[in-house]
N, C-alpha and C. Protein backbone atom coordinates (compact mmCIF):
# COMPACT_ATOMS: atom_id res chain seq x y z
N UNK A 1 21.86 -53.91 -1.32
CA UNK A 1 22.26 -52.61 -1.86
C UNK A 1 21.03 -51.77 -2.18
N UNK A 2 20.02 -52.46 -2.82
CA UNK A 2 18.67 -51.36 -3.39
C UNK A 2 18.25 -51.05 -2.00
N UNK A 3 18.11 -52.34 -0.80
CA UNK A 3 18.01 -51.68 0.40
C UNK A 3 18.40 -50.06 1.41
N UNK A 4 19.79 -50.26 0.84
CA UNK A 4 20.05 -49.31 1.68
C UNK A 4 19.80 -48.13 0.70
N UNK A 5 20.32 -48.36 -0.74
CA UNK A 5 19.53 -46.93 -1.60
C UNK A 5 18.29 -46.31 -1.04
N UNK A 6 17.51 -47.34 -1.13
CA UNK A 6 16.09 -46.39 -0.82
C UNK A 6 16.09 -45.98 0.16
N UNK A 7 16.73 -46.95 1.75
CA UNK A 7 17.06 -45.90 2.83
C UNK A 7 17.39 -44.98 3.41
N UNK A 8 18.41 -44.29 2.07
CA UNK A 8 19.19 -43.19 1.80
C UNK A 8 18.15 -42.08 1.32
N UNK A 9 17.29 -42.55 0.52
CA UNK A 9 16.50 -41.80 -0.47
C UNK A 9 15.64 -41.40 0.54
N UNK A 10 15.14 -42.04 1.24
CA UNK A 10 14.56 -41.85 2.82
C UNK A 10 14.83 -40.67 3.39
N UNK A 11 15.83 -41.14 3.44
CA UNK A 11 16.36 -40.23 4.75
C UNK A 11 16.89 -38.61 4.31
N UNK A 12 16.96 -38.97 2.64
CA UNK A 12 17.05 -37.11 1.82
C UNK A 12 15.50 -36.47 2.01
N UNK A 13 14.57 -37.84 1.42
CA UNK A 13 13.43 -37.05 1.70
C UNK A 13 12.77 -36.07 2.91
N UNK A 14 13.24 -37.00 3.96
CA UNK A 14 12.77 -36.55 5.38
C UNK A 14 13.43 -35.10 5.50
N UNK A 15 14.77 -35.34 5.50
CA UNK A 15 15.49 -33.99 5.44
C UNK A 15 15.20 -32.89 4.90
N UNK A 16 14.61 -33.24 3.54
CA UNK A 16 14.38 -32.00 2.75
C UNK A 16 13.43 -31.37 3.26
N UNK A 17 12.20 -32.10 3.56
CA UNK A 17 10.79 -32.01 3.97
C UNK A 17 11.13 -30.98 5.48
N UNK A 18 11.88 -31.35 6.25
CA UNK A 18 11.99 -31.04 7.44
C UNK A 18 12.70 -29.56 7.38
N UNK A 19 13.44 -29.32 5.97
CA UNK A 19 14.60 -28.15 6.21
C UNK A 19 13.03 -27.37 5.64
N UNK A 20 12.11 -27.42 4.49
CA UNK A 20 11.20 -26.91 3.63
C UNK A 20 9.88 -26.24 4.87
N UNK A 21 9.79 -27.03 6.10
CA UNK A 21 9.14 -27.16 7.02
C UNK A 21 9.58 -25.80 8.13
N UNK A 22 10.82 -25.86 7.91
CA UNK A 22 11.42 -24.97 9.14
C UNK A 22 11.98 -23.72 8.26
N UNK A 23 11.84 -23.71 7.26
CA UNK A 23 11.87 -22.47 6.24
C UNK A 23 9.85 -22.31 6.38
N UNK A 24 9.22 -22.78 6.03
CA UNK A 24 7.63 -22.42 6.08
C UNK A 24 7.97 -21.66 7.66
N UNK A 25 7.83 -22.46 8.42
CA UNK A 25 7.43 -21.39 9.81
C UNK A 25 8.67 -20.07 9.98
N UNK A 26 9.87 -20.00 9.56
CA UNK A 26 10.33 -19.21 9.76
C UNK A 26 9.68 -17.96 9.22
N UNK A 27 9.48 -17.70 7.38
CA UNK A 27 8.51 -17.24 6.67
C UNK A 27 7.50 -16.66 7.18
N UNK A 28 6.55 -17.30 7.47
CA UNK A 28 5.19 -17.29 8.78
C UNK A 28 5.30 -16.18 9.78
N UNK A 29 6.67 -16.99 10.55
CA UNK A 29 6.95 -15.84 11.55
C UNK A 29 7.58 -14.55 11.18
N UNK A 30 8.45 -14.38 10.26
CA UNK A 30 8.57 -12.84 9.44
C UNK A 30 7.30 -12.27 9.09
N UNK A 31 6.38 -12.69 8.53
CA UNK A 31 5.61 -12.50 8.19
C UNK A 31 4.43 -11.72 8.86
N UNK A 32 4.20 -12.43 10.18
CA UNK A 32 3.42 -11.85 11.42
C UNK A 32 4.16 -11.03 12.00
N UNK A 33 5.45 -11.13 12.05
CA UNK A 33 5.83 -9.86 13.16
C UNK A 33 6.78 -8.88 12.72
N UNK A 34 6.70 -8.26 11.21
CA UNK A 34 6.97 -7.11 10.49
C UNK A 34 5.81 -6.00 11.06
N UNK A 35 4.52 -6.21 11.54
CA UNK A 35 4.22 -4.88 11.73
C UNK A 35 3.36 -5.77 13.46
N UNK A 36 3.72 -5.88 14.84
CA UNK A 36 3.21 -6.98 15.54
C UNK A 36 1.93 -6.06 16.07
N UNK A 37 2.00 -4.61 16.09
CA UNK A 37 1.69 -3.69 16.91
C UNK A 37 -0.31 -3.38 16.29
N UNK A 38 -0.18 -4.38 15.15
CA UNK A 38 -1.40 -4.26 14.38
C UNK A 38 -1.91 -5.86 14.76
N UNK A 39 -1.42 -6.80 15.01
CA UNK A 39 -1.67 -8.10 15.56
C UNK A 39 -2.16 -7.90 16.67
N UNK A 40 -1.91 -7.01 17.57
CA UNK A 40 -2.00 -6.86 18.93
C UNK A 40 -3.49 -5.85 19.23
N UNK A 41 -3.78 -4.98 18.02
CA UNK A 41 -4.84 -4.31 18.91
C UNK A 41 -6.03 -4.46 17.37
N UNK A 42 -5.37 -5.30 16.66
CA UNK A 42 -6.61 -5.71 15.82
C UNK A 42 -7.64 -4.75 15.43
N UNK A 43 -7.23 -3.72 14.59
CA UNK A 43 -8.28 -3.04 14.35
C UNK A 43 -8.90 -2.82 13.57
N UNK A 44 -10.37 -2.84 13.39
CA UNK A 44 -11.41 -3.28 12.75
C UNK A 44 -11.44 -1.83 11.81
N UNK A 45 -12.20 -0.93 11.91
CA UNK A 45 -12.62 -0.03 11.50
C UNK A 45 -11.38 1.19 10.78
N UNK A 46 -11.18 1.36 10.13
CA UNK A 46 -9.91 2.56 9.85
C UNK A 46 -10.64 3.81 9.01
N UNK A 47 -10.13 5.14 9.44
CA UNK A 47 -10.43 6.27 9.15
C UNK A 47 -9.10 7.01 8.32
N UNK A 48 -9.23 6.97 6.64
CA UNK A 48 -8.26 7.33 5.61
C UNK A 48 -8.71 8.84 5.69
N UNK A 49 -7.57 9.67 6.15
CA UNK A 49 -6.91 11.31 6.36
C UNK A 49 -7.16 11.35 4.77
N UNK A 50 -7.49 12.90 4.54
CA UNK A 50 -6.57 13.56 3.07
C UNK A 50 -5.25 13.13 3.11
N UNK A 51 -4.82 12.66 1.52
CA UNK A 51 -3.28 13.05 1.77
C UNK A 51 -2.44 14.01 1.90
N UNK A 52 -1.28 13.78 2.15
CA UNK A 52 -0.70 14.96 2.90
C UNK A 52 0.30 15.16 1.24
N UNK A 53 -0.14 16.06 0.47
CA UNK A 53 0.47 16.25 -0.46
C UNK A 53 1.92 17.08 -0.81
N UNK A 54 3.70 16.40 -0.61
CA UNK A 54 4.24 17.19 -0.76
C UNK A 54 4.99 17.74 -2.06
N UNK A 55 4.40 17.13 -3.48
CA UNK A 55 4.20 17.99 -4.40
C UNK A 55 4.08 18.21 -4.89
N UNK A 56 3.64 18.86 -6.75
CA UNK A 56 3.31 19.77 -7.04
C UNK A 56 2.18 19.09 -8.21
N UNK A 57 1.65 18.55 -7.81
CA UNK A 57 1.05 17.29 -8.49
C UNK A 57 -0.49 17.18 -7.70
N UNK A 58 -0.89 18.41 -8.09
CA UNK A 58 -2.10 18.42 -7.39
C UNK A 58 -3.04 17.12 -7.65
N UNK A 59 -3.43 16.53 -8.62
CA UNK A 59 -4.02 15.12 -8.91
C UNK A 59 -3.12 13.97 -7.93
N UNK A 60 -2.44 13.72 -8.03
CA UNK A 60 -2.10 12.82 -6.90
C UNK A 60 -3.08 12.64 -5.43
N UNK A 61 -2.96 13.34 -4.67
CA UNK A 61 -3.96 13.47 -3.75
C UNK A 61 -5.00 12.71 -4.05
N UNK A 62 -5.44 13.54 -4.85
CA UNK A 62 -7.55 12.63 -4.91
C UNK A 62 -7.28 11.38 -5.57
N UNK A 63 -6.70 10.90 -6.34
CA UNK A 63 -6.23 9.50 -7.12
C UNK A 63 -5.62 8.91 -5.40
N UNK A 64 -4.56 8.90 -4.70
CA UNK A 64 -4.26 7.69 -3.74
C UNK A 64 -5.63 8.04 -2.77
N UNK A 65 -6.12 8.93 -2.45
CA UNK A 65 -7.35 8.90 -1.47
C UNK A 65 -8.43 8.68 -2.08
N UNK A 66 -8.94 8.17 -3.07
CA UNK A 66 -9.89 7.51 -3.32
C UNK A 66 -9.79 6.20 -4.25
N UNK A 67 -8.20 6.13 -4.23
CA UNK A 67 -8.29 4.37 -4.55
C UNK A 67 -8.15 3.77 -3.24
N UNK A 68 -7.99 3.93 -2.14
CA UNK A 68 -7.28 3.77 -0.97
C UNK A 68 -8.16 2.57 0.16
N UNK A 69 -9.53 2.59 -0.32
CA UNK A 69 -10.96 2.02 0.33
C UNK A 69 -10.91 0.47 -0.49
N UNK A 70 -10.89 0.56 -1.74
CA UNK A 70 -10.86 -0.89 -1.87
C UNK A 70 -9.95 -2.51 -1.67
N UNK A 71 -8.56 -1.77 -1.35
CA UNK A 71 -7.65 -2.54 -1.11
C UNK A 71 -7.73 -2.83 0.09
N UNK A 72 -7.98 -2.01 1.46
CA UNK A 72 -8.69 -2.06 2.78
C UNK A 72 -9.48 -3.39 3.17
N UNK A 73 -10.66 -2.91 2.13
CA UNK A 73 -12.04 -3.04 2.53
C UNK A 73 -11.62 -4.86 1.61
N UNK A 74 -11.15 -5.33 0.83
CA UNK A 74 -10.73 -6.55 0.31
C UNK A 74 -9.80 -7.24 1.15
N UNK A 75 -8.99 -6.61 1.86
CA UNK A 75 -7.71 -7.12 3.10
C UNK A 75 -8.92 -7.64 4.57
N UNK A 76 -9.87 -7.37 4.54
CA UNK A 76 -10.43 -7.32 5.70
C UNK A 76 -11.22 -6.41 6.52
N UNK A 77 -10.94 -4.50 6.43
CA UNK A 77 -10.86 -3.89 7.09
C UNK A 77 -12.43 -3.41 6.73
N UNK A 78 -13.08 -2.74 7.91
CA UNK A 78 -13.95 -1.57 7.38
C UNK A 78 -13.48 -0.30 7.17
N UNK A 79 -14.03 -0.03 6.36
CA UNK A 79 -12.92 1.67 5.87
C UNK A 79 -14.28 2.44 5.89
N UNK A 80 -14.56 3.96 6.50
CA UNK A 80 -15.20 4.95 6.48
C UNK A 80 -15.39 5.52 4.87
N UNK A 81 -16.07 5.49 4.28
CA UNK A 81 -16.22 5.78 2.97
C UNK A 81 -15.39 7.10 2.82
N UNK A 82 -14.36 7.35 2.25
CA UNK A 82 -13.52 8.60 1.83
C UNK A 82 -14.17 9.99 1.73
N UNK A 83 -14.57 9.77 0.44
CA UNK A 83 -15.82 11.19 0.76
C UNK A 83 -16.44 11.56 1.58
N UNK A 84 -17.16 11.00 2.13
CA UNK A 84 -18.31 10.93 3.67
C UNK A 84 -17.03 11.16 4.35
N UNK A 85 -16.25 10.63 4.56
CA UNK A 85 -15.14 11.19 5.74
C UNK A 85 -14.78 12.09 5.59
N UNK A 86 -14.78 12.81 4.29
CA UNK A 86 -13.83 14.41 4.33
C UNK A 86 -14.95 14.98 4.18
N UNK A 87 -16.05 15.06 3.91
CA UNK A 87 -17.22 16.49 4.23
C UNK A 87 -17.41 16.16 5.39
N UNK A 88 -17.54 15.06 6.09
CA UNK A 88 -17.30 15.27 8.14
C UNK A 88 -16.62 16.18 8.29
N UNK A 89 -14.74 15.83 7.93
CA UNK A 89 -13.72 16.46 8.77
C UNK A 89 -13.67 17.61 8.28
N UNK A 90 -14.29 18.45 6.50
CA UNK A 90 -14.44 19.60 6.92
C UNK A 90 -15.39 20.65 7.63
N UNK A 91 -16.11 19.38 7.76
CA UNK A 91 -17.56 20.03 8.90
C UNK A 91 -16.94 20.41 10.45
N UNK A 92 -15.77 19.68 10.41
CA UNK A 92 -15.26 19.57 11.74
C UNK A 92 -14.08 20.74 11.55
N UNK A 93 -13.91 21.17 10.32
CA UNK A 93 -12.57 21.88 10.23
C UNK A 93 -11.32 21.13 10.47
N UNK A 94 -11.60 19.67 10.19
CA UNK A 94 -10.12 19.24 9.86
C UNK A 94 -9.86 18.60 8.69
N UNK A 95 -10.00 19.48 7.41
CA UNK A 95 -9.54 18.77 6.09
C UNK A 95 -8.11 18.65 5.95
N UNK A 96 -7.23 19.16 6.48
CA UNK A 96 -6.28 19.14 6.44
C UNK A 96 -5.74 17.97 7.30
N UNK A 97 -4.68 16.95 7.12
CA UNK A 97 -4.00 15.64 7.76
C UNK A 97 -2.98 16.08 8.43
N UNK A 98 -2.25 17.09 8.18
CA UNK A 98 -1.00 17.25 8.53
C UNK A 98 -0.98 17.64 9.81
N UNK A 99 -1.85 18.43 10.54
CA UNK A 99 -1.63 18.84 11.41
C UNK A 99 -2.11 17.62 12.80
N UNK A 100 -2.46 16.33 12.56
CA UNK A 100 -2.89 15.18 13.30
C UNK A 100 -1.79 14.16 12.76
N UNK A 101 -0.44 14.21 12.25
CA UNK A 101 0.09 13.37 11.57
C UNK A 101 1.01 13.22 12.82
N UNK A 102 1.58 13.97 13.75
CA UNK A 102 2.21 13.83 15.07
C UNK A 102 1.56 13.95 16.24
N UNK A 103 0.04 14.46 15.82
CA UNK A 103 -0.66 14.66 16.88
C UNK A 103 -1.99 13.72 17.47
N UNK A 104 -2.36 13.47 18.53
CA UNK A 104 -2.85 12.39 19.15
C UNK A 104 -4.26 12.30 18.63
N UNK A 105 -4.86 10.94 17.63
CA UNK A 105 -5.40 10.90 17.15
C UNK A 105 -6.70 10.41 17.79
N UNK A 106 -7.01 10.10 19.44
CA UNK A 106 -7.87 9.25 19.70
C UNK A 106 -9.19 9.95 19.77
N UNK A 107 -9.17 11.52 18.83
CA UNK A 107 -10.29 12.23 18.95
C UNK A 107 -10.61 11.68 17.81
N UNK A 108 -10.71 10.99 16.94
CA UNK A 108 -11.15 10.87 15.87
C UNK A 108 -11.97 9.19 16.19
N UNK A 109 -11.53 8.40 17.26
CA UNK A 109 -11.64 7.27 17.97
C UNK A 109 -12.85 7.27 18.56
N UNK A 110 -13.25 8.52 19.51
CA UNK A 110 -14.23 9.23 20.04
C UNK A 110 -15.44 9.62 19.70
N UNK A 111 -14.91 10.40 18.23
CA UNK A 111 -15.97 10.94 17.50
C UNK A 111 -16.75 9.98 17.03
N UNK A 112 -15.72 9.47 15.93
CA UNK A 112 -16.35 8.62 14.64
C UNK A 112 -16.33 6.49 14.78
N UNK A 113 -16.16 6.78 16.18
CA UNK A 113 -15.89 5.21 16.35
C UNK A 113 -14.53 4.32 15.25
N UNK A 114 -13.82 5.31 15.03
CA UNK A 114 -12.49 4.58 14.35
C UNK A 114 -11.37 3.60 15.18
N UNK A 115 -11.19 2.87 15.18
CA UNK A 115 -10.00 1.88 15.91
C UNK A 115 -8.75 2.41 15.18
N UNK A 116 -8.24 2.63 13.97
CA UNK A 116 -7.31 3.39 13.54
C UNK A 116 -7.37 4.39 12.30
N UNK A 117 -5.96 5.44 12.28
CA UNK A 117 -6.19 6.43 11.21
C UNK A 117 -4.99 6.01 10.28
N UNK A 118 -5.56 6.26 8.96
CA UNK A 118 -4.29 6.35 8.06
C UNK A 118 -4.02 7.39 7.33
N UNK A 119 -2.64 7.73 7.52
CA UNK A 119 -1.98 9.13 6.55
C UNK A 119 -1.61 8.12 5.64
N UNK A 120 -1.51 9.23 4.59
CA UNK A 120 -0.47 8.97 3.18
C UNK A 120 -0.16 10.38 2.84
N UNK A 121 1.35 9.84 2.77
CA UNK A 121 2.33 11.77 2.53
C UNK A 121 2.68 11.19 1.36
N UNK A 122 2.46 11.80 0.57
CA UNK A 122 2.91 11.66 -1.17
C UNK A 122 4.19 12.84 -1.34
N UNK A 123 5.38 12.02 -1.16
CA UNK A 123 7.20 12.68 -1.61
C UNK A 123 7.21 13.20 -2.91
N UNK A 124 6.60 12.01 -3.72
CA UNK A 124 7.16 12.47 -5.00
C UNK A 124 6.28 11.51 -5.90
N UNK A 125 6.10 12.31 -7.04
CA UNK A 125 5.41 11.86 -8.06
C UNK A 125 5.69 12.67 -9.40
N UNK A 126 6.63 11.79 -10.06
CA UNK A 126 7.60 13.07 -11.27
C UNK A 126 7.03 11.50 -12.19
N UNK A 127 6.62 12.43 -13.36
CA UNK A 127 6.15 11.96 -14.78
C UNK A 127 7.16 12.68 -15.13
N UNK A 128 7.83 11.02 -16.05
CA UNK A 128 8.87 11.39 -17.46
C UNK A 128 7.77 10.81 -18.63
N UNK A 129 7.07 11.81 -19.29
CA UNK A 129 6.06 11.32 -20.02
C UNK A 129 7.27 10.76 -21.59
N UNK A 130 8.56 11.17 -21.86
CA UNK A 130 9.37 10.65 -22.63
C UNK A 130 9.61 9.31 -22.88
N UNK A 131 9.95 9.09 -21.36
CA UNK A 131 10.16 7.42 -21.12
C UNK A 131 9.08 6.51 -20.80
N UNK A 132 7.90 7.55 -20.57
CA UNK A 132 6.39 6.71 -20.25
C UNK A 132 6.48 6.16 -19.11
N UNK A 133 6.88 6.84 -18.05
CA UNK A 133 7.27 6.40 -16.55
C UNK A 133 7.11 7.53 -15.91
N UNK A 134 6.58 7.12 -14.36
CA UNK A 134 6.09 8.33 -13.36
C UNK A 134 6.68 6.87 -11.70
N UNK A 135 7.86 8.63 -11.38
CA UNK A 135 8.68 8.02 -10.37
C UNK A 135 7.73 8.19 -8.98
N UNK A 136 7.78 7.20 -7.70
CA UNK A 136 6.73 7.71 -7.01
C UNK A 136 7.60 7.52 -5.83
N UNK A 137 6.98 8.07 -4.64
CA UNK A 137 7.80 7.79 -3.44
C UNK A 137 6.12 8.10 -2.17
N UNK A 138 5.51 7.25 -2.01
CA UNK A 138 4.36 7.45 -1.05
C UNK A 138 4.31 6.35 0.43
N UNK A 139 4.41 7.21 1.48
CA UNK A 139 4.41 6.81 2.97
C UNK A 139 2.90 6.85 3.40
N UNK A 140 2.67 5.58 4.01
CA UNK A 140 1.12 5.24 4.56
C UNK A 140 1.50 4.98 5.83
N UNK A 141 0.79 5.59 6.83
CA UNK A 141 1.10 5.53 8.40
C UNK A 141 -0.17 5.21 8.71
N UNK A 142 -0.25 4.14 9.75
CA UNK A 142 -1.09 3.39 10.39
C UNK A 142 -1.54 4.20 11.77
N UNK A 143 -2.30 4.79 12.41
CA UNK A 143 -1.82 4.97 14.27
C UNK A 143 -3.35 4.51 14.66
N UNK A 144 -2.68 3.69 16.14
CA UNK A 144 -3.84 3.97 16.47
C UNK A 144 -4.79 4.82 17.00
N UNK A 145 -6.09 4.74 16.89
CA UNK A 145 -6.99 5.67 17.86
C UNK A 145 -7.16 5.34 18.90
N UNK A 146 -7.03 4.35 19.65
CA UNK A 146 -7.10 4.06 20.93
C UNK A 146 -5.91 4.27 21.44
N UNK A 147 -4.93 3.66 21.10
CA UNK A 147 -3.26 4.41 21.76
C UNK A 147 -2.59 5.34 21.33
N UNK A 148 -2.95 5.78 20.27
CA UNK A 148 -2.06 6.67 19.23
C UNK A 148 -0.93 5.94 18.55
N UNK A 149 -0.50 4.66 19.31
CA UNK A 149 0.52 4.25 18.46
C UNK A 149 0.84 3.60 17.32
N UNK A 150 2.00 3.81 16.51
CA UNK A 150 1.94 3.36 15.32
C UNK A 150 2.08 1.78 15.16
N UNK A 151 0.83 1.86 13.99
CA UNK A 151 0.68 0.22 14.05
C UNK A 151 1.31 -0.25 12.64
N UNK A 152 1.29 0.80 11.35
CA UNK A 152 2.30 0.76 10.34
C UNK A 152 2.81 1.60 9.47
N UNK A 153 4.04 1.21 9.19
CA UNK A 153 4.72 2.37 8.61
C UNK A 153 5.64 1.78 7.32
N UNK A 154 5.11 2.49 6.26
CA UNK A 154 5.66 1.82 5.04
C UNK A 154 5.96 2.90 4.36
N UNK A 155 6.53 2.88 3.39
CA UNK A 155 7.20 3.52 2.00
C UNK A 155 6.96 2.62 0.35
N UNK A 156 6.60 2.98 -0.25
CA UNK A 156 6.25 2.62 -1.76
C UNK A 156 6.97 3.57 -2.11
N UNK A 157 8.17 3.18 -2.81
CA UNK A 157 9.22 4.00 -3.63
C UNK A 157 9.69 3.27 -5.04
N UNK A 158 9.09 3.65 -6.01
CA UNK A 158 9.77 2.80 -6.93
C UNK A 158 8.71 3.65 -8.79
N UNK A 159 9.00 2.82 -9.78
CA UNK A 159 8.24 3.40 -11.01
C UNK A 159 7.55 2.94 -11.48
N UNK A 160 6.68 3.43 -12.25
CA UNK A 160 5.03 2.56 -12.62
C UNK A 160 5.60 3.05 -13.92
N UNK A 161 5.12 1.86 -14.96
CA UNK A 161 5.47 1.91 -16.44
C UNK A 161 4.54 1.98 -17.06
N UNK A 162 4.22 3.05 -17.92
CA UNK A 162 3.00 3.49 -18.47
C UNK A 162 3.50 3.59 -20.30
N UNK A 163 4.30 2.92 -20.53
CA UNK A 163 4.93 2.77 -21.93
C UNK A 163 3.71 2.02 -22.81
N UNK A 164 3.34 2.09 -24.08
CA UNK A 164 2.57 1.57 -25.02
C UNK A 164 3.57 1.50 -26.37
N UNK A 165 4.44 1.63 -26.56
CA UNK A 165 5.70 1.70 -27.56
C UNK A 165 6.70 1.68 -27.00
N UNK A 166 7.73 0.58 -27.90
CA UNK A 166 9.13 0.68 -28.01
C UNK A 166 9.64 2.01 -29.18
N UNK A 167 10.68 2.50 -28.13
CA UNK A 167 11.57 3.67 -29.32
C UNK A 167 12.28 2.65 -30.31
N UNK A 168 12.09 2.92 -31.88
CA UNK A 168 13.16 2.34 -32.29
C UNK A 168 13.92 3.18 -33.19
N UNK A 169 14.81 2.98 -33.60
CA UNK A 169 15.86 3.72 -34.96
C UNK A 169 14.41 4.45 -35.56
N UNK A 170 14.97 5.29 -36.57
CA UNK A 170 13.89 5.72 -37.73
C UNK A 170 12.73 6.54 -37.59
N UNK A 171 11.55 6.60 -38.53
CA UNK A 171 10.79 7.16 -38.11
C UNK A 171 9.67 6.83 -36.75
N UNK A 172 9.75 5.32 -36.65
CA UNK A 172 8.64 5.50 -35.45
C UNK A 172 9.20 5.98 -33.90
N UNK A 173 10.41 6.41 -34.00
CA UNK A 173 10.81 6.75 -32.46
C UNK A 173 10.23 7.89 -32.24
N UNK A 174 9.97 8.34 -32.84
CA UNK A 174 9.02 10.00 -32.84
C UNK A 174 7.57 9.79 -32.33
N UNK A 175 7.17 8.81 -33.19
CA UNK A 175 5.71 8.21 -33.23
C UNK A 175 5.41 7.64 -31.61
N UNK A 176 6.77 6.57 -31.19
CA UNK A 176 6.58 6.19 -29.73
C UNK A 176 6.48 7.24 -28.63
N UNK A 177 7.37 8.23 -29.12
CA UNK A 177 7.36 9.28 -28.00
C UNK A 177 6.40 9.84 -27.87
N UNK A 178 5.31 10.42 -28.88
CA UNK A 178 4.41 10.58 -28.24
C UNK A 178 3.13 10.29 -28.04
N UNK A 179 3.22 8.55 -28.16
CA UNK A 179 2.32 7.79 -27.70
C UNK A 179 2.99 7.37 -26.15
N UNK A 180 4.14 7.14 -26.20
CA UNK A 180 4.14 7.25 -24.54
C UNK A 180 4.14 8.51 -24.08
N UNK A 181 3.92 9.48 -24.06
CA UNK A 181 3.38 10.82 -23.60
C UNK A 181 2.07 10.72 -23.25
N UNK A 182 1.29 10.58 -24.52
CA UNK A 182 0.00 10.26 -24.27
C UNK A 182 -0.84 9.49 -22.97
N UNK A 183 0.16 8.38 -23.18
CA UNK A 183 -0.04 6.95 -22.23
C UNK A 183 -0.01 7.73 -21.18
N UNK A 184 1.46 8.32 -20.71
CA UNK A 184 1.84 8.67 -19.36
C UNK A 184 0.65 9.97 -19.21
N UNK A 185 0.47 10.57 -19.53
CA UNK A 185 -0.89 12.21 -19.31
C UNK A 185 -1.93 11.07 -19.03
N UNK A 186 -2.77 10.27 -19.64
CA UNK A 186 -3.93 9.15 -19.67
C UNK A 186 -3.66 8.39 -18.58
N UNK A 187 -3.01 8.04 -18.26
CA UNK A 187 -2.90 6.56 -17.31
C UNK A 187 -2.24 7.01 -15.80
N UNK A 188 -1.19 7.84 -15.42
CA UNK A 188 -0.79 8.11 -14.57
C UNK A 188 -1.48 8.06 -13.71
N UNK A 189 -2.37 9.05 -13.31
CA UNK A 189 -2.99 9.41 -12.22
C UNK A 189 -3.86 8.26 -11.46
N UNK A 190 -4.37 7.11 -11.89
CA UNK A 190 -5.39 6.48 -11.01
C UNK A 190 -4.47 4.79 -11.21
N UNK A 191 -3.73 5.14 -12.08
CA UNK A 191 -2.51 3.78 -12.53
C UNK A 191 -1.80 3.66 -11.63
N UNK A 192 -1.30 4.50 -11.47
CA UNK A 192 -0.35 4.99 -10.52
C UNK A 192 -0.01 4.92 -8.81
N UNK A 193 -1.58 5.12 -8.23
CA UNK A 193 -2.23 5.40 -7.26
C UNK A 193 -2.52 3.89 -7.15
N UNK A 194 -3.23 3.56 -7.44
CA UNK A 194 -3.78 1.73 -7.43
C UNK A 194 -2.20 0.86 -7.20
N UNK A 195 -1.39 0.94 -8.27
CA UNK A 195 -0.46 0.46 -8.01
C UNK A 195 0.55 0.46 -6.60
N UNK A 196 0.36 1.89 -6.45
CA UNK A 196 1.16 1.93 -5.08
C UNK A 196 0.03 1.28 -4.07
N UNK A 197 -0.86 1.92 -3.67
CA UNK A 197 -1.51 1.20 -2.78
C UNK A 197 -1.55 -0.59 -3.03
N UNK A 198 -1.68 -1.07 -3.75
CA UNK A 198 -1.39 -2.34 -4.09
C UNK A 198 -0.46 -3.31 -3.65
N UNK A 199 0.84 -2.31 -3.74
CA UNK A 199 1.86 -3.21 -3.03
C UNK A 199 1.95 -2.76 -1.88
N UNK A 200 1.81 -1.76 -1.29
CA UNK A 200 1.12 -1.76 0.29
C UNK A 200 0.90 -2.29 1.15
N UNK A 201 -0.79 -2.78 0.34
CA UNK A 201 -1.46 -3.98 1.30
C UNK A 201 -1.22 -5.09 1.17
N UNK A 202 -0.20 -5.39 0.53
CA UNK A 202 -0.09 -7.05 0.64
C UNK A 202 1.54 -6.95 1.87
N UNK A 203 1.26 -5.93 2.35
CA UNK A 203 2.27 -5.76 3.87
C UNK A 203 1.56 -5.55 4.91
N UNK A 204 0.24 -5.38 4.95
CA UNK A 204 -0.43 -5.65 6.13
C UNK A 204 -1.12 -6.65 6.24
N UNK A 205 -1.22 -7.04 7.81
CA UNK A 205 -2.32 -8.26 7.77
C UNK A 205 -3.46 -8.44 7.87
N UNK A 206 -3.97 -9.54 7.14
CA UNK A 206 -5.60 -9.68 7.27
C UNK A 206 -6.30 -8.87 7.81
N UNK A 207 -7.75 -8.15 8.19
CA UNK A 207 -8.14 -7.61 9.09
C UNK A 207 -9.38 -8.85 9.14
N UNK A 208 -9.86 -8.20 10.33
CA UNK A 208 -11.16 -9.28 11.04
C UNK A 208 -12.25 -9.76 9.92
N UNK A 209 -12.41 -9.40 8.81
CA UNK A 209 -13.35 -9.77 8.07
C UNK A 209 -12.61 -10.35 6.49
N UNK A 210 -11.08 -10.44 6.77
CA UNK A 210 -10.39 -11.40 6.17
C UNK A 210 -10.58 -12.59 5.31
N UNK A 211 -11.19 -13.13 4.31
CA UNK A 211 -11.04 -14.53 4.05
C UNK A 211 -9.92 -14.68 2.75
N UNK A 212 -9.23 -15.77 2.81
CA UNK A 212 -8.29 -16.18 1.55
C UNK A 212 -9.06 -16.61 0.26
């Protein structure tokens, strides 16, 4: 009888191991071929556009385009230093992104030796400095410079919590409100920006200078 117990116990183990095994590679393979088109032309070097700001949140812009290099440049990638890239492109007369956001980017491939470009169109960025929360909605587009084609395309839609107080009954609900006011005016802008880019890059893969 203990015989065949442990044979049993055996044979759960193997099973489990084997189902845990074929869940790992499935994983793996989601994993690699959510964006394949960046697997395929491997590109080293990337050139970060102005963002394409749609609104009214003029700080947004310079906060996601100049947190935008270190999450890159930590994933693997070489990134064109941000600044140095936009007194180029207005040397070149292209500070503006929008007008290369449908249009064929492999002049920038040419010029500046880039393998790919990245937009970021910033939707929305609404501070409820009440609730100590700023709603965001920011799209990062991958293309390449050698094909033009898109290698990724994401959305970061969601809220960054910039709260330092609970509201409660009484007098300190007054007091919280506008310490989360405070918080949210103080912290938004580069909190905000980091965060989105953050969850971003942990959707693209490695680049060539990659280590875990």
């Amino acid at each position: 009888m203990i015989f065949l117990a442990n044979k049993n116990i055996k044979r759960m183990v193997i099973g489990l191991m084997t189902l845990l095994l074929l869940a790992s590679c499935s994983i793996s393979k989601k994993a690699t071929s959510n964006y394949p088109k960046i697997n395929d032309e491997k590109p080293v070097a990337i050139l970060i556009m102005p963002p394409i700001n749609k609104t009214n949140h003029v700080e947004a812009d310079e906060m996601i385009y100049s947190s935008l290099m270190t999450p890159f440049a930590n994933k693997g990638y070489y990134v064109f230093p941000p600044m140095l890239s936009l007194d180029f492109l207005r040397h070149e007369s292209a500070p503006d992104a929008e007008p290369f956001l449908d249009a064929p980017v492999k002049i920038f491939g040419d010029i500046m030796g880039a393998d790919a470009v990245l937009f970021t169109v910033i939707k929305q960025w609404d501070k409820d400095a009440l609730n100590g929360d700023i709603s965001i909605n920011i799209r990062y587009l991958l293309r390449s410079a050698k094909s033009n084609e898109t290698l990724f395309d994401y959305s970061e839609i969601g809220k960054v919590d910039t709260k330092v107080m609970n509201s409660n009954d009484g007098v300190f609900s007054f007091v919280a409100i506008i310490a989360n006011a405070i918080s949210t005016a103080l912290t938004d802008k580069i909190g905000a920006a980091r965060n989105a880019n953050l969850k971003m890059i942990q959707q693209v893969p490695g680049g060539k200078y990659y280590s875990k």
